[in-house]
C-alpha atoms as a PDB file:
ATOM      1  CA  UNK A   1      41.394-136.712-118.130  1.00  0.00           C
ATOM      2  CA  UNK A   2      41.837-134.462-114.967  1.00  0.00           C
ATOM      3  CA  UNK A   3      40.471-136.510-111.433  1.00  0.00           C
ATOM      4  CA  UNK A   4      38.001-133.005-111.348  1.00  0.00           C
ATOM      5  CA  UNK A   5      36.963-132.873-114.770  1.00  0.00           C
ATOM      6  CA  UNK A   6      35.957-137.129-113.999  1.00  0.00           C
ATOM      7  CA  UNK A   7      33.988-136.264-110.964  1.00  0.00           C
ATOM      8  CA  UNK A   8      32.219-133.249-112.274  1.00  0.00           C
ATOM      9  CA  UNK A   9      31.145-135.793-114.950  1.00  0.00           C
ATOM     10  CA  UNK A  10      30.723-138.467-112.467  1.00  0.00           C
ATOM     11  CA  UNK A  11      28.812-136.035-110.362  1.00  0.00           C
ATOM     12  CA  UNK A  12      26.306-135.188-113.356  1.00  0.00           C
ATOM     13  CA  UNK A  13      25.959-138.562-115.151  1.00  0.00           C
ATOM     14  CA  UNK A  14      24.706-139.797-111.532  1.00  0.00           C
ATOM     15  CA  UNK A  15      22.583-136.965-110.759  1.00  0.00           C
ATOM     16  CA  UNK A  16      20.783-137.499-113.856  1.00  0.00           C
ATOM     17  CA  UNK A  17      20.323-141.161-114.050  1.00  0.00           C
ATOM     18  CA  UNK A  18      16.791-142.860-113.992  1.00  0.00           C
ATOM     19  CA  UNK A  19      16.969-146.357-111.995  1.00  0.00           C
ATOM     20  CA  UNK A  20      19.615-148.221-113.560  1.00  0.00           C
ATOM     21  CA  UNK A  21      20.106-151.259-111.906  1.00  0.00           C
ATOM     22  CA  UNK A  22      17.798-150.744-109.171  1.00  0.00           C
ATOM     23  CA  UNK A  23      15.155-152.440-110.929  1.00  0.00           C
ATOM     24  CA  UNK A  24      12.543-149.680-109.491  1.00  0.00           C
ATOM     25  CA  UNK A  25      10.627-147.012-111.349  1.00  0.00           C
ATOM     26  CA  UNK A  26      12.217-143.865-110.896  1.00  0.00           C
ATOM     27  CA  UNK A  27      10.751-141.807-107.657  1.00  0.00           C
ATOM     28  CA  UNK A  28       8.676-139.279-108.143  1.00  0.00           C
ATOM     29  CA  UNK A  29       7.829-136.103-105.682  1.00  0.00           C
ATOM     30  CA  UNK A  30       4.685-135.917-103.896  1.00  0.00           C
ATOM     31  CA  UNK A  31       1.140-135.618-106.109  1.00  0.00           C
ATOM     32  CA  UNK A  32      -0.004-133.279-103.222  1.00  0.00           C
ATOM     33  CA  UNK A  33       1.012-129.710-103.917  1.00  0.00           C
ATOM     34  CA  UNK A  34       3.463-127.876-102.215  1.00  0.00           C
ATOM     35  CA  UNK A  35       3.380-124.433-100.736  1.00  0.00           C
ATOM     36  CA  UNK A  36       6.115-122.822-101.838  1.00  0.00           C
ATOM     37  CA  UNK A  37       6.150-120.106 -99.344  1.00  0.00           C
ATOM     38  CA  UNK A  38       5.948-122.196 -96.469  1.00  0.00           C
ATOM     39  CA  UNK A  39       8.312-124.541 -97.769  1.00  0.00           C
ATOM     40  CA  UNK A  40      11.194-121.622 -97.705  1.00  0.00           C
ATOM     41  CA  UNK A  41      13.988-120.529 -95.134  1.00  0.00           C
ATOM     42  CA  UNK A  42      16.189-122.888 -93.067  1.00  0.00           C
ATOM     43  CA  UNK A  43      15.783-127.200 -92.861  1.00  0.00           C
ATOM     44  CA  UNK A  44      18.610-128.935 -90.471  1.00  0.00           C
ATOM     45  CA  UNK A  45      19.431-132.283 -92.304  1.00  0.00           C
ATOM     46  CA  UNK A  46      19.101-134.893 -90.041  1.00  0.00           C
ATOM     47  CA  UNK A  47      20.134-137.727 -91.691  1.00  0.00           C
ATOM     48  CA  UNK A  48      21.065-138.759 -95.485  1.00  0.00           C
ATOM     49  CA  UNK A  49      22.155-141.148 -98.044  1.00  0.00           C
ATOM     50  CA  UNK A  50      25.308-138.409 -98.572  1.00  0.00           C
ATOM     51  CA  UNK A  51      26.647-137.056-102.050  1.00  0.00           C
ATOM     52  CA  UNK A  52      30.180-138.757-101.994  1.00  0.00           C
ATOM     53  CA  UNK A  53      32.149-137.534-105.175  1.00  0.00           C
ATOM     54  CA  UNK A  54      36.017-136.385-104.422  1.00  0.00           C
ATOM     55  CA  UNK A  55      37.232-134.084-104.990  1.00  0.00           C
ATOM     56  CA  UNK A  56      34.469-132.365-106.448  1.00  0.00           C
ATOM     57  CA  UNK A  57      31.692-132.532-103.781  1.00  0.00           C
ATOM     58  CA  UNK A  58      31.277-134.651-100.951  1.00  0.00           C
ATOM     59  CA  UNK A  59      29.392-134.184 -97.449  1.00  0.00           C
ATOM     60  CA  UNK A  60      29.983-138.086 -96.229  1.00  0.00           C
ATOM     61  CA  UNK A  61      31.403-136.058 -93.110  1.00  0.00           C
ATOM     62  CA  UNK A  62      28.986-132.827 -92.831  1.00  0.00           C
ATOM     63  CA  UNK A  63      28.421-131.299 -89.523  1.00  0.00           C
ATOM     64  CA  UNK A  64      25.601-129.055 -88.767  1.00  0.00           C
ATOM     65  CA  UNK A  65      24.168-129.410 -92.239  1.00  0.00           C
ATOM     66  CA  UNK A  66      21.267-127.033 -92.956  1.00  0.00           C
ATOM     67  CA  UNK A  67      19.714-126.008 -96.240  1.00  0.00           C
ATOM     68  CA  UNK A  68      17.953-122.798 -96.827  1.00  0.00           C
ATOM     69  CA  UNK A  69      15.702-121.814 -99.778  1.00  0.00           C
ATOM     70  CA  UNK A  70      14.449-118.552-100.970  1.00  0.00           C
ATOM     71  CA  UNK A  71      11.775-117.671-103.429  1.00  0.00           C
ATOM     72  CA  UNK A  72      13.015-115.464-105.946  1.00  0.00           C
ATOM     73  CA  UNK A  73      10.958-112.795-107.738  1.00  0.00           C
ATOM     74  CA  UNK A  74      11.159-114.188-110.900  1.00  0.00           C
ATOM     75  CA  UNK A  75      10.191-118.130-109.517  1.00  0.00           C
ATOM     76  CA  UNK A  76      13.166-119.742-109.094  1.00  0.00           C
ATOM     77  CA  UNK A  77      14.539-120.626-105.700  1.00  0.00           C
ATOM     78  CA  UNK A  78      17.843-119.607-104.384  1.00  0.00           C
ATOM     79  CA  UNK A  79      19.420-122.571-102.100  1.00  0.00           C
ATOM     80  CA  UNK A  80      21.966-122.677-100.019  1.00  0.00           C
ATOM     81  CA  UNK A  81      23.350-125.497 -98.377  1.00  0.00           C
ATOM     82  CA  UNK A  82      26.510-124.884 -95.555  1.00  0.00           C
ATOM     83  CA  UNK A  83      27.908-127.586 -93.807  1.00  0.00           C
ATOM     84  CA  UNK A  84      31.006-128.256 -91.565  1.00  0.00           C
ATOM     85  CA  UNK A  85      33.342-130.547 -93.229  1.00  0.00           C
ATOM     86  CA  UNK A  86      34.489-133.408 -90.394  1.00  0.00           C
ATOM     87  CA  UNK A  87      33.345-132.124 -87.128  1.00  0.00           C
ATOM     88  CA  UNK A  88      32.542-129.176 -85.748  1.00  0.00           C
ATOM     89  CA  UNK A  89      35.666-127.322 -86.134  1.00  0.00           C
ATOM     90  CA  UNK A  90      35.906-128.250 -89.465  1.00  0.00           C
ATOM     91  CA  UNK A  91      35.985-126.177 -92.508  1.00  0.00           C
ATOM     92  CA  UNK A  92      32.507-124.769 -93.684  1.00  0.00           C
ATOM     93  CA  UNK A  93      31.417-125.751 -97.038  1.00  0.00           C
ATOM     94  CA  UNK A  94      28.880-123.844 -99.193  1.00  0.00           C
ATOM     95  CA  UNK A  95      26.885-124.782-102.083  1.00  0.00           C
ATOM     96  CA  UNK A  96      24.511-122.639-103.774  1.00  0.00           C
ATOM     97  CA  UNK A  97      22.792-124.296-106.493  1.00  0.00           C
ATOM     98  CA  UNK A  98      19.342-122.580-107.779  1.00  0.00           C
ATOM     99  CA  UNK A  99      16.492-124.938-108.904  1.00  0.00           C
ATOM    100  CA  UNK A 100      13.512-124.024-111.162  1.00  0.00           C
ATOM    101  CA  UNK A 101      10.281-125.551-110.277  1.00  0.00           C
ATOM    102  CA  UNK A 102       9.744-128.652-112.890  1.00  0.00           C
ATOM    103  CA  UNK A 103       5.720-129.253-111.744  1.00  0.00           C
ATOM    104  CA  UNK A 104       4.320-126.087-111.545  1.00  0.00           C
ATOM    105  CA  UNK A 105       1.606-126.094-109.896  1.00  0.00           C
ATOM    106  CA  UNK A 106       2.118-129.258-107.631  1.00  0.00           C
ATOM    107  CA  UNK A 107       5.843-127.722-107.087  1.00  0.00           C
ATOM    108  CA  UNK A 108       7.020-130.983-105.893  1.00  0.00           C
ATOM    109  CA  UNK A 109       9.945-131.401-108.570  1.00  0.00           C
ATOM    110  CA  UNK A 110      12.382-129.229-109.101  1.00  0.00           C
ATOM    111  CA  UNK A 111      15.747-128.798-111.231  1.00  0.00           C
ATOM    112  CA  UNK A 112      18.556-127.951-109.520  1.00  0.00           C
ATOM    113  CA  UNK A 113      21.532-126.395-111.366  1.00  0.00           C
ATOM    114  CA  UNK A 114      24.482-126.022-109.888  1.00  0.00           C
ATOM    115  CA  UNK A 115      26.939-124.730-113.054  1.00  0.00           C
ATOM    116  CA  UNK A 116      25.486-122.675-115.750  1.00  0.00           C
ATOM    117  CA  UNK A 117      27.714-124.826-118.077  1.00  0.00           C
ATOM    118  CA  UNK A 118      25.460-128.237-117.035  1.00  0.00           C
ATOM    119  CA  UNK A 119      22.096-129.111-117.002  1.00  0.00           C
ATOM    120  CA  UNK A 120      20.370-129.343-113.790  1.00  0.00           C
ATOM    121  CA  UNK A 121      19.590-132.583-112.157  1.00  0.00           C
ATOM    122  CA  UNK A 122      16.173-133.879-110.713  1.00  0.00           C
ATOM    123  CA  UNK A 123      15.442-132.710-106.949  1.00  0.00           C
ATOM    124  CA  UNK A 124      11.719-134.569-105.521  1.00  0.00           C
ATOM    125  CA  UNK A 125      10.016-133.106-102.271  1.00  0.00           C
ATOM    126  CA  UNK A 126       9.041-137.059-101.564  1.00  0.00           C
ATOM    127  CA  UNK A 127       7.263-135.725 -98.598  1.00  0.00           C
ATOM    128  CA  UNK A 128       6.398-133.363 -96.449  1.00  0.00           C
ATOM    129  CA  UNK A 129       4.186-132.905 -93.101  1.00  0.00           C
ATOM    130  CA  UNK A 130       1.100-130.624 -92.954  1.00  0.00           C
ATOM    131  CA  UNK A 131       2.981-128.307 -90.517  1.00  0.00           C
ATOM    132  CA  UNK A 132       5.824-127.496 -92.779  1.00  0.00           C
ATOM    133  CA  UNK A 133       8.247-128.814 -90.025  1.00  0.00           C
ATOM    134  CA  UNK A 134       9.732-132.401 -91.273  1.00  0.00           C
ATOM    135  CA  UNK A 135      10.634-132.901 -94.835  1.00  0.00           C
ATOM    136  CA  UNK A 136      12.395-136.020 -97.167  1.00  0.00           C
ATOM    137  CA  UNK A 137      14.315-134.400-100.203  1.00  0.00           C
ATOM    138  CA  UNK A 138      15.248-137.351-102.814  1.00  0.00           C
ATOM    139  CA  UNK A 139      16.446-137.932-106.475  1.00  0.00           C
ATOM    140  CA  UNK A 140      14.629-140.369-108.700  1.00  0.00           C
ATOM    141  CA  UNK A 141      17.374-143.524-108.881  1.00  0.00           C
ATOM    142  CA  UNK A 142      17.208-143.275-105.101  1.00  0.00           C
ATOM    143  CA  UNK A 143      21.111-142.476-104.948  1.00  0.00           C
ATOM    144  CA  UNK A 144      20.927-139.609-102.415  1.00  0.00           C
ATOM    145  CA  UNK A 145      18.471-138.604 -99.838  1.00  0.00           C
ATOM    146  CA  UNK A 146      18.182-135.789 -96.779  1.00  0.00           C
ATOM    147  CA  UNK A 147      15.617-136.553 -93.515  1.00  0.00           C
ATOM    148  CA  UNK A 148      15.564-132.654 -92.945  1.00  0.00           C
ATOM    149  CA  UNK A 149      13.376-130.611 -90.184  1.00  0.00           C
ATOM    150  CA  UNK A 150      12.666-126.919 -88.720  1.00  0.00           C
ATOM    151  CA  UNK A 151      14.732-128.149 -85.724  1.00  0.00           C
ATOM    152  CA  UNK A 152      18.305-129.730 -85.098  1.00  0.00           C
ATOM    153  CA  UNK A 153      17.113-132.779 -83.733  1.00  0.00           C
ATOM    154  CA  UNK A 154      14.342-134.944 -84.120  1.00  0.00           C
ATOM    155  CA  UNK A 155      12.487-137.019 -81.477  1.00  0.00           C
ATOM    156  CA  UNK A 156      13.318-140.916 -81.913  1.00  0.00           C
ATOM    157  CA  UNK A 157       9.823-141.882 -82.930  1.00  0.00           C
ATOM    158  CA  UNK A 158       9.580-139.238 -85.817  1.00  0.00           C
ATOM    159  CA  UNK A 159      13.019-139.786 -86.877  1.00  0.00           C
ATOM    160  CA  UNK A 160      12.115-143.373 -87.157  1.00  0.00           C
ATOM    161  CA  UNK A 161       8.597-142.862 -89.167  1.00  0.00           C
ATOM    162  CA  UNK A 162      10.780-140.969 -91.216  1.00  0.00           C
ATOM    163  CA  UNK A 163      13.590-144.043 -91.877  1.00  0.00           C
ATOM    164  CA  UNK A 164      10.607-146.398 -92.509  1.00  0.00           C
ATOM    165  CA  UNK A 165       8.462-144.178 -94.853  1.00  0.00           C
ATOM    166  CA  UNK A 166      12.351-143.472 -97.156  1.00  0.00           C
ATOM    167  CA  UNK A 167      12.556-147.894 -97.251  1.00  0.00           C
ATOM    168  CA  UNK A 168       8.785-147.862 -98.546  1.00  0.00           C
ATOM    169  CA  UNK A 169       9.902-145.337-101.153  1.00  0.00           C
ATOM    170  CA  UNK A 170      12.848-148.124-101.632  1.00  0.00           C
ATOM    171  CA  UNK A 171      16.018-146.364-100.710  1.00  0.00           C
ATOM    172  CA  UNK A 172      18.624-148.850 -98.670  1.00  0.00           C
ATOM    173  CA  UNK A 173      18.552-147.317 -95.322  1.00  0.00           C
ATOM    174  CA  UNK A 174      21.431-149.238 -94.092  1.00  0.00           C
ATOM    175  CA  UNK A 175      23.458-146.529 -95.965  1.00  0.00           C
ATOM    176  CA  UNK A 176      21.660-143.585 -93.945  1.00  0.00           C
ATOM    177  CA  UNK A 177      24.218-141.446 -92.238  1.00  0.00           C
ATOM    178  CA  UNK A 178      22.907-139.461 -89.143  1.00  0.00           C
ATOM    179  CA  UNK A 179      24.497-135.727 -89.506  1.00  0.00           C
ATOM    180  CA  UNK A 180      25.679-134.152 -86.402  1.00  0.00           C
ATOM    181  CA  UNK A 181      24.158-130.944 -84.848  1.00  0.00           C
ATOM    182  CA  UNK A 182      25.348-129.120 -82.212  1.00  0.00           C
ATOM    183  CA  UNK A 183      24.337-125.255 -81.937  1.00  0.00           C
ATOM    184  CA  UNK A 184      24.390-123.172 -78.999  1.00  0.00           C
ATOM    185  CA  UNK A 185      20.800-121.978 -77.423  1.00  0.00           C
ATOM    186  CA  UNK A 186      19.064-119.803 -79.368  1.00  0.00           C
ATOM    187  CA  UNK A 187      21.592-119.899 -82.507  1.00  0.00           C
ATOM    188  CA  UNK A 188      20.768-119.774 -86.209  1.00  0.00           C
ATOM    189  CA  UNK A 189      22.288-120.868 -88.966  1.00  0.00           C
ATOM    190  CA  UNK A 190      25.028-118.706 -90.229  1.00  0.00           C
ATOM    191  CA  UNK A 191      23.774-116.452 -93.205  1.00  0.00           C
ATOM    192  CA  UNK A 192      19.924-118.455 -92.881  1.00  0.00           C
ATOM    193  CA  UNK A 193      18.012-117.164 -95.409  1.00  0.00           C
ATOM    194  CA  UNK A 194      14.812-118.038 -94.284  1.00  0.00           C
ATOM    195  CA  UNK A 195      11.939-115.585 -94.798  1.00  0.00           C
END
C-alpha cells in the first residue's frame, strides 16, 4: 500500500476514534451554547498537542499558525488554517477543511471534512471565554488539541489557566507544543477571513 494512501487512512482512523486506550469517556464540547457569529474570523494557535501524520499532514513544526472560520449562507463554516512549515521562512501550508455544525443549537460540535471522498471527523469547542477572545479546540480521544486566541500571544497567567483547564479535561500536557508567532505591528494574517 502507498506510504500516502497509509497516512490518509492513518489520518482518518485516528481522527475518528473514541478513547481507545485512554481509559476516559470521550470529550465532549461545551453544554453552553456557542455564538456562531462571534465565534468567526481569525484565532492565532498558541499552543497544541500537533497533528503529526507524514507525509500527509503534519504541523509538529508550524509557525505563525492561525485559523479562520467563516459562516456560510447555507450553515456550514468555511475554515482555513495557514501555517509556516519550520520557521518563519518556511513554506506556508494551507488547509481548508469545512465543518457542519453536529449540535445545532448549542453549536459546540462540529464535523470537519476535509475530502469529499471521507467522512468528517469530530471537532469540540471544549471552551471558550465570554469575550470571544481565548478558545480550546479538541477531538474526543484527546489526541490533538489547539490553545488559540484573538491575539498572537498570550499573557503567562492566561496561557497557564488555559494548560491547567486542557489536564482537567485529561489531555497529557507534557506533549503541548508552544507555536511560534512573530508578525510585524499592525499585520494580519495573510488571506484572514474574519468577518
Amino acid at each position: 500500500m502507498p506510504k500516502s494512501l497509509t497516512a490518509l487512512i492513518g489520518f482518518f482512523t485516528a481522527l475518528l476514534a473514541g478513547c481507545a486506550g485512554t481509559g476516559l469517556p470521550p470529550l465532549r464540547g461545551v453544554e453552553q451554547p456557542v455564538d456562531l457569529p462571534r465565534f468567526m474570523g481569525d484565532w492565532y494557535v498558541i499552543a497544541h498537542i500537533p497533528i503529526d501524520l507524514p507525509p500527509l499532514v503534519t504541523e509538529a513544526e508550524a509557525f505563525n499558525g492561525v485559523e479562520s472560520y467563516r459562516l456560510n449562507p447555507d450553515g456550514t463554516i468555511a475554515t482555513t488554517y495557514r501555517f509556516l512549515d519550520g520557521g518563519f521562512d518556511g513554506k506556508a501550508t494551507v488547509m481548508e477543511p469545512r465543518a457542519t455544525v453536529a449540535n445545532a443549537p448549542v453549536n459546540s460540535e462540529w464535523k470537519m471534512k476535509f475530502f469529499w471522498f471521507l467522512p468528517a471527523g469530530d471537532y469540540l469547542v471544549l471552551s471558550v471565554d465570554p469575550d470571544y477572545q481565548r478558545t480550546i479546540i479538541g477531538v474526543p480521544d484527546r489526541r490533538w488539541v489547539w490553545i488559540m486566541a484573538r491575539t498572537p500571544t498570550l499573557p503567562p497567567a492566561e496561557y497557564e489557566a488555559m494548560v491547567a483547564e486542557i489536564k482537567a479535561m485529561g489531555y497529557d500536557t507534557t506533549k503541548l507544543r508552544l507555536v511560534p508567532q512573530q508578525w510585524p505591528a499592525g499585520a494580519v494574517p495573510q488571506g484572514s477571513r474574519s468577518q
